[in-house]
C-alpha atoms as a PDB file:
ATOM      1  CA  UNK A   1     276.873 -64.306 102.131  1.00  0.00           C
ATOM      2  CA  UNK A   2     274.393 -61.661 102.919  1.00  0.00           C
ATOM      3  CA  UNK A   3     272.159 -60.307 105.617  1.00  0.00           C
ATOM      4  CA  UNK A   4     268.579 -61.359 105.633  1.00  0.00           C
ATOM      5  CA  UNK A   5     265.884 -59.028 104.555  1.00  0.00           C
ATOM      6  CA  UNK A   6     264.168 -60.066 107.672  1.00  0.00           C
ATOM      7  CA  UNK A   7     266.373 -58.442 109.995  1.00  0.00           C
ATOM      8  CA  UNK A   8     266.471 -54.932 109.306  1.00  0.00           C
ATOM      9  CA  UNK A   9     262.000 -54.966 109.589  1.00  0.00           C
ATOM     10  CA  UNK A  10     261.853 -57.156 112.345  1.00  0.00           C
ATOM     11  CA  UNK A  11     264.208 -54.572 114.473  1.00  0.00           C
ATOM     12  CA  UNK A  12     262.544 -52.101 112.937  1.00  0.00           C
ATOM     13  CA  UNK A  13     258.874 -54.038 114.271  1.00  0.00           C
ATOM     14  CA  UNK A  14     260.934 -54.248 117.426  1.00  0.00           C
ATOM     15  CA  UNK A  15     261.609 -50.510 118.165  1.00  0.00           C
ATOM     16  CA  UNK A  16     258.208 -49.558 117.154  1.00  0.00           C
ATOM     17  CA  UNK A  17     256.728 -51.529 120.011  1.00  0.00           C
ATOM     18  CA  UNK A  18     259.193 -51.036 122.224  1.00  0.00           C
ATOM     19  CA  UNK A  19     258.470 -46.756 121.466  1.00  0.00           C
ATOM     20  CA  UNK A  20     254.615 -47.723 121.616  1.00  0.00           C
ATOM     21  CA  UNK A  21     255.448 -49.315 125.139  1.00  0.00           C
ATOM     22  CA  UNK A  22     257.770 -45.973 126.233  1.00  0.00           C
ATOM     23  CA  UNK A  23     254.337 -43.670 125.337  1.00  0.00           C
ATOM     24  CA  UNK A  24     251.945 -45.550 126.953  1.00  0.00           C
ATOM     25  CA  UNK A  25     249.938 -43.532 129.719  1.00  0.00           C
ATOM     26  CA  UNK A  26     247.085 -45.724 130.144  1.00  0.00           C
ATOM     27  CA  UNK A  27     246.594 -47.405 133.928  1.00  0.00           C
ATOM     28  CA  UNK A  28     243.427 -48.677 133.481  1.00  0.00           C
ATOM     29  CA  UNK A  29     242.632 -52.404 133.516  1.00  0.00           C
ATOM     30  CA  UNK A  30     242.537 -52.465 129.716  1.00  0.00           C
ATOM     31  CA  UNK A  31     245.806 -50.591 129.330  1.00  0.00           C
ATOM     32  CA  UNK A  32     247.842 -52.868 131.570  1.00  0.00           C
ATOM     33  CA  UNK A  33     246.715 -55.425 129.046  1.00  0.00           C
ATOM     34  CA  UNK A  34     247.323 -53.562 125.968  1.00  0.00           C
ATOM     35  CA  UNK A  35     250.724 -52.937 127.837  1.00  0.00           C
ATOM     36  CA  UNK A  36     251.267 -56.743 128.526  1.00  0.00           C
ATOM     37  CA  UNK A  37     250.236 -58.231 125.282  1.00  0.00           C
ATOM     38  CA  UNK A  38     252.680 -55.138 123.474  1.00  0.00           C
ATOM     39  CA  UNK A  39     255.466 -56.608 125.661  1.00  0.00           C
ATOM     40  CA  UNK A  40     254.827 -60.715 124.555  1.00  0.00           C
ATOM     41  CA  UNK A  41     254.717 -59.180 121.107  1.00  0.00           C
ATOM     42  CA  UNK A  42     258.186 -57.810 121.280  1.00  0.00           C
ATOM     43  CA  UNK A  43     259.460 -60.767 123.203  1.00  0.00           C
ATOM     44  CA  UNK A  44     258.228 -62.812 119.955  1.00  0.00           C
ATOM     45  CA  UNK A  45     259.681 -60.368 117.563  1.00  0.00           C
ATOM     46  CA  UNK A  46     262.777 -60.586 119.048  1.00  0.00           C
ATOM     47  CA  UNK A  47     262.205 -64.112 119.418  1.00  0.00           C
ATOM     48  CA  UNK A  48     262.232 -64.813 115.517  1.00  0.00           C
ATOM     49  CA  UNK A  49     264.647 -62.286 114.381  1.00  0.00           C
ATOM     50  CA  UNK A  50     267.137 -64.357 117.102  1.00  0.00           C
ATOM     51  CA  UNK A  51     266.293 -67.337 115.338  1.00  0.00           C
ATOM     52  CA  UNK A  52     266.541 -66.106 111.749  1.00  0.00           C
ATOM     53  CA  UNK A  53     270.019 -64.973 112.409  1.00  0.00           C
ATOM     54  CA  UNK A  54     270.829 -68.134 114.299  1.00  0.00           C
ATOM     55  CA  UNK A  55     269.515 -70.563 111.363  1.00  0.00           C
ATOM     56  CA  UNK A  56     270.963 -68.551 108.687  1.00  0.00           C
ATOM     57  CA  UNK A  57     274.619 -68.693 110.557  1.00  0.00           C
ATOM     58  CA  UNK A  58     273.919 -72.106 110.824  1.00  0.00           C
ATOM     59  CA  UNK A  59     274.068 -72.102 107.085  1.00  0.00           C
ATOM     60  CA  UNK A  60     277.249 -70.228 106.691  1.00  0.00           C
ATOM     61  CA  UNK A  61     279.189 -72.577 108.695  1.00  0.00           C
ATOM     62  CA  UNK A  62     277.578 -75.571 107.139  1.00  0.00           C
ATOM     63  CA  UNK A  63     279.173 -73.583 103.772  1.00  0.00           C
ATOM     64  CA  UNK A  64     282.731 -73.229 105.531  1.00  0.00           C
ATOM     65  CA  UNK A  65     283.174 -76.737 106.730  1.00  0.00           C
ATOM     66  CA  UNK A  66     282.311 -77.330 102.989  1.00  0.00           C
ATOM     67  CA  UNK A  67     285.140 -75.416 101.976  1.00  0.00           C
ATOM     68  CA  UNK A  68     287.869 -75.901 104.355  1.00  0.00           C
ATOM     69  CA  UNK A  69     287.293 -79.929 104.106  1.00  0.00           C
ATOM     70  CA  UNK A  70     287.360 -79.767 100.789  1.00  0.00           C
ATOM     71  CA  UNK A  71     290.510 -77.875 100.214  1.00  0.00           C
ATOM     72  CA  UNK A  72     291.808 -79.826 102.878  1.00  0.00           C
ATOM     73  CA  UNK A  73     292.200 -82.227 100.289  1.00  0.00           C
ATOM     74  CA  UNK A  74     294.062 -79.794  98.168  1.00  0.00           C
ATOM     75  CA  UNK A  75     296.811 -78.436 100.516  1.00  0.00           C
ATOM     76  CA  UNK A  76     297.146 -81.262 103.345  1.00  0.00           C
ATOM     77  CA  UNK A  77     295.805 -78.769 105.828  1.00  0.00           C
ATOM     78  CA  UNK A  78     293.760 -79.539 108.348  1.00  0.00           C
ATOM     79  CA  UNK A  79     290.229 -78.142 107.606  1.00  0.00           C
ATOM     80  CA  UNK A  80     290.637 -76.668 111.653  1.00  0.00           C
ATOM     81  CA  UNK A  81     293.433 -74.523 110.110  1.00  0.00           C
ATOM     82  CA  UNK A  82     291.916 -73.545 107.156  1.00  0.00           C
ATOM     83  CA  UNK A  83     288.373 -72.721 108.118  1.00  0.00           C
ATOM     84  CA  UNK A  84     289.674 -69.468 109.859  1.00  0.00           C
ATOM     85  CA  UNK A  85     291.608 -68.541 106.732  1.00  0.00           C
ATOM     86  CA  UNK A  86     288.810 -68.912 104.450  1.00  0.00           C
ATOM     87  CA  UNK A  87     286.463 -66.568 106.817  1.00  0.00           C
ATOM     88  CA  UNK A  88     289.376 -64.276 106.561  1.00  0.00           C
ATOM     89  CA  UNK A  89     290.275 -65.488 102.354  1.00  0.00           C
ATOM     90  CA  UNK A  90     286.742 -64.668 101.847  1.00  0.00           C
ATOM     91  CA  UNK A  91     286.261 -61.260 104.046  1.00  0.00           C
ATOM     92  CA  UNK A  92     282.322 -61.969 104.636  1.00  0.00           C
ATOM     93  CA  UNK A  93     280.905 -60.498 107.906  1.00  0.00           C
ATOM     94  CA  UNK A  94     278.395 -62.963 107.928  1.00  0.00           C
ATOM     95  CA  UNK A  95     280.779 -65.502 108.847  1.00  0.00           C
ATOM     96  CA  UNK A  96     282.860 -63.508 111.182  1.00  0.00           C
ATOM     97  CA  UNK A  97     280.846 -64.288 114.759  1.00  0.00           C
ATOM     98  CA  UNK A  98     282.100 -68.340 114.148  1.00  0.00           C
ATOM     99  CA  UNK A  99     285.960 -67.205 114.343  1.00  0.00           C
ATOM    100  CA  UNK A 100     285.834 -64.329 116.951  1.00  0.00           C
ATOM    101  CA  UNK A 101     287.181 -67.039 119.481  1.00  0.00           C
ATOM    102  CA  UNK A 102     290.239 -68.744 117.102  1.00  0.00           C
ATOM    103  CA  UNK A 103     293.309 -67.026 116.857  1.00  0.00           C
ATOM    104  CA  UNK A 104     293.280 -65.115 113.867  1.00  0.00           C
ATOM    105  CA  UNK A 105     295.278 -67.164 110.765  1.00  0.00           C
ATOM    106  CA  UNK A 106     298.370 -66.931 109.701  1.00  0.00           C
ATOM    107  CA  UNK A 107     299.236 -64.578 107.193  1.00  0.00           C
ATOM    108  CA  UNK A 108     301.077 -66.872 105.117  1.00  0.00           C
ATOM    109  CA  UNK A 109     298.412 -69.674 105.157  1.00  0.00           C
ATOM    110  CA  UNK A 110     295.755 -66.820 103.662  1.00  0.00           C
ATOM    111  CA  UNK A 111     297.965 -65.709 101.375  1.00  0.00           C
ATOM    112  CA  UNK A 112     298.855 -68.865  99.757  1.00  0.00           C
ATOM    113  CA  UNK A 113     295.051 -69.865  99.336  1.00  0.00           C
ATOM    114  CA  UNK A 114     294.967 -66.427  97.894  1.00  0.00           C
ATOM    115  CA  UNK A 115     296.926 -67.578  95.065  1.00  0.00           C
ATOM    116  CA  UNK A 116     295.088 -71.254  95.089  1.00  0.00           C
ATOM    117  CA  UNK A 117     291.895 -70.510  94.957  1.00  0.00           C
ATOM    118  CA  UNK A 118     290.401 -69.033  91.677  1.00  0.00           C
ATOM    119  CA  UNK A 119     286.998 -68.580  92.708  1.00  0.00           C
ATOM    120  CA  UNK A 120     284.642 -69.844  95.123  1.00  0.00           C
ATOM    121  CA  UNK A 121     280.711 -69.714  94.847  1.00  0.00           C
ATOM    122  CA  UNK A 122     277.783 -70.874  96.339  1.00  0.00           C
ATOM    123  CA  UNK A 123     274.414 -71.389  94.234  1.00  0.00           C
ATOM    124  CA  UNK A 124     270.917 -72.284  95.783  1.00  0.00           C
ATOM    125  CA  UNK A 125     268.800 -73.576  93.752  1.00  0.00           C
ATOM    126  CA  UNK A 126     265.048 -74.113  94.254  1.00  0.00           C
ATOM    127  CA  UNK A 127     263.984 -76.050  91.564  1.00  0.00           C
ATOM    128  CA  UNK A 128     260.046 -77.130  92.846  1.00  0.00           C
ATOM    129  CA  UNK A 129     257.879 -75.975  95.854  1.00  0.00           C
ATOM    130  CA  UNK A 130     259.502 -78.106  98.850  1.00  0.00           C
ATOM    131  CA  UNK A 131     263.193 -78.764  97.357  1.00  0.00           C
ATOM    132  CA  UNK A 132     265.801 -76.955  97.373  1.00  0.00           C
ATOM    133  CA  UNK A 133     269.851 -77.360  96.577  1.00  0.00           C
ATOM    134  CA  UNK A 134     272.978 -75.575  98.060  1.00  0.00           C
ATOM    135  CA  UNK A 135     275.908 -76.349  95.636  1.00  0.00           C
ATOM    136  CA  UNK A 136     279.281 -75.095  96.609  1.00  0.00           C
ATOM    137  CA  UNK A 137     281.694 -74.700  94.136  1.00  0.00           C
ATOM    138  CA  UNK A 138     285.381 -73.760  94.428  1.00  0.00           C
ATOM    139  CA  UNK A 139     287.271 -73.462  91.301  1.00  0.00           C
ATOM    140  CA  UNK A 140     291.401 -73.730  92.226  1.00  0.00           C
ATOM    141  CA  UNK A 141     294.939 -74.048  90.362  1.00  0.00           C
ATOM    142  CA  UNK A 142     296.614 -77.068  92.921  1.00  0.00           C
ATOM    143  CA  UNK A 143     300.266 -78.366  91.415  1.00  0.00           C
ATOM    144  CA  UNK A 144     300.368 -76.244  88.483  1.00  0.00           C
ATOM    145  CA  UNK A 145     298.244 -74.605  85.421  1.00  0.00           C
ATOM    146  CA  UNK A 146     295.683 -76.299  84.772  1.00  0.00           C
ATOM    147  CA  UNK A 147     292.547 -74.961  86.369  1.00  0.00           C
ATOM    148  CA  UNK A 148     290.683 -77.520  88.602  1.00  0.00           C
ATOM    149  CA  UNK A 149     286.894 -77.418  90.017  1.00  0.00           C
ATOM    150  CA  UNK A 150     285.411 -79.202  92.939  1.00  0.00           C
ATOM    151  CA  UNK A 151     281.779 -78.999  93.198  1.00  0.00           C
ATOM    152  CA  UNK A 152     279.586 -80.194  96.102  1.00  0.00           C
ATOM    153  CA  UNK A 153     276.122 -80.627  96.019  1.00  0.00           C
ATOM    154  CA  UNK A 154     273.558 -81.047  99.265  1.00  0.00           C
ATOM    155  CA  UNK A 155     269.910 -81.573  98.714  1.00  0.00           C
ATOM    156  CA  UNK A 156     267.625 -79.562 101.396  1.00  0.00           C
ATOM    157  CA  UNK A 157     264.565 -78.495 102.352  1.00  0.00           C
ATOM    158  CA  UNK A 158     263.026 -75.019 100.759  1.00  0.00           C
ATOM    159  CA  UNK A 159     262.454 -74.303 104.676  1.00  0.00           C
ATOM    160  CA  UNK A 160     266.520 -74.863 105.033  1.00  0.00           C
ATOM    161  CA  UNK A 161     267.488 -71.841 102.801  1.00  0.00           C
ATOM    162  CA  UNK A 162     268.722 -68.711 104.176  1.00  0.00           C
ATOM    163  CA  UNK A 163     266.060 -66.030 104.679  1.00  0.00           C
ATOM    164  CA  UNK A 164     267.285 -63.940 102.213  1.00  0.00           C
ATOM    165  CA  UNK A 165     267.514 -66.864  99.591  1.00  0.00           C
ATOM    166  CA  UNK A 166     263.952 -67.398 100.931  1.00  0.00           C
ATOM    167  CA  UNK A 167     262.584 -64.183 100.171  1.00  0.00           C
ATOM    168  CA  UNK A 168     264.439 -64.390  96.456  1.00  0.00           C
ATOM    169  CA  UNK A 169     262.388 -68.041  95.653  1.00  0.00           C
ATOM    170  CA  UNK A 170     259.191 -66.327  96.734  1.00  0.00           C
ATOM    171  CA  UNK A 171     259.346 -62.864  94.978  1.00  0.00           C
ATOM    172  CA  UNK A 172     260.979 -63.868  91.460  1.00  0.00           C
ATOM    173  CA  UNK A 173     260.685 -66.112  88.828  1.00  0.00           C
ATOM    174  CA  UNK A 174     264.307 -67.349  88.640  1.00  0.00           C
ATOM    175  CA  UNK A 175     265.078 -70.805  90.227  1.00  0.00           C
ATOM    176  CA  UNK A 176     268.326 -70.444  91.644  1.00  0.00           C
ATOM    177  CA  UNK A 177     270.581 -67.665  93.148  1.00  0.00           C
ATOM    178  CA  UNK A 178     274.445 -67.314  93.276  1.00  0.00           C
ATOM    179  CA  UNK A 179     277.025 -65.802  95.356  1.00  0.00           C
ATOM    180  CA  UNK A 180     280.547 -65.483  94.900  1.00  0.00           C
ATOM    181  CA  UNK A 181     282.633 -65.649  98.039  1.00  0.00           C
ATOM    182  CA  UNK A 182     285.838 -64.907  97.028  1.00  0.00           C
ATOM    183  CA  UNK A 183     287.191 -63.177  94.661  1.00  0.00           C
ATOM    184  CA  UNK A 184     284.360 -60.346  96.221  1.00  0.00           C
ATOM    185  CA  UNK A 185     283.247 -58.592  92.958  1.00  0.00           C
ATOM    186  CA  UNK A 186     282.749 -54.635  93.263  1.00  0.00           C
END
């Protein structure tokens, strides 16, 4: 999954107060305020960008426990075991911060989803103003050949997207946007 949009200018809104703050001379009455009100305006910048990042990894680990319950079904793992491997499976950053504390998986256990797993994608879609969809779809070879989908759907709130999924339903005119976890394409 990717990085929010949002980040990079709200850090960037961040430093330019914070070097507005460094320059400031003025010790009047009206430049302690300036001053002051500079400093709750970074504290609120900072403020949203923390929450941003901390709703949109909300998101990625609502994705995970998706995925590892799902194919928990698949292999007989428990989705505690395989929710480490996927992170790892799937090599996204985003979702690196919600395994730093687990010991890393076993090497074995990735590499057999490695040859499981097919493909594994996750489309929102944002079909009218106030709804929205996260599908997550994992398509998988379990007991032999034949190639074998499961699909799950959640209904949310146009609010619940990521930010960057956000930003996509409010600056185009497609409805829905897709990413493919694993196998990463180039």
């Amino acid at each position: 999954m990717s990085e929010s949009p949002v980040g990079p200018v709200l850090d960037s809104a961040g430093a330019y107060l914070k070097r507005a703050l460094d320059l400031r001379q003025d010790e009047t009455l009206g430049g302690r305020v300036i001053t002051f009100g500079m400093r709750l305006l970074g504290d609120l910048v900072k403020q949203v960008a923390d929450d941003v990042a901390s709703q949109d990894l909300a998101e990625v680990a609502l994705v995970y426990d998706v995925l590892s319950s799902q194919l928990a079904t698949v292999t007989g793992r428990l989705p505690d075991e395989l929710y480490p491997a996927l992170v790892e499976l799937c090599d996204d950053s985003a979702a690196r911060p919600l395994v730093a504390r687990v010991p890393r998986p076993q090497p074995a256990l990735v590499a057999s989803l490695r040859a499981l797993v097919l493909r594994i994608r996750v489309t929102y879609g944002w079909p009218k103003a106030t709804d929205a969809t996260r599908v997550v779809q994992v398509m998988h070879r379990a007991g032999g050949a034949k190639v074998m989908a499961i699909t799950v759907e959640h209904s949310m709130s146009r609010d619940d997207l990521p930010a960057h999924v956000r930003g996509l339903a409010f600056t185009t005119t497609e409805r829905s946007a897709s990413f493919q976890l694993f196998p990463r394409s180039s």
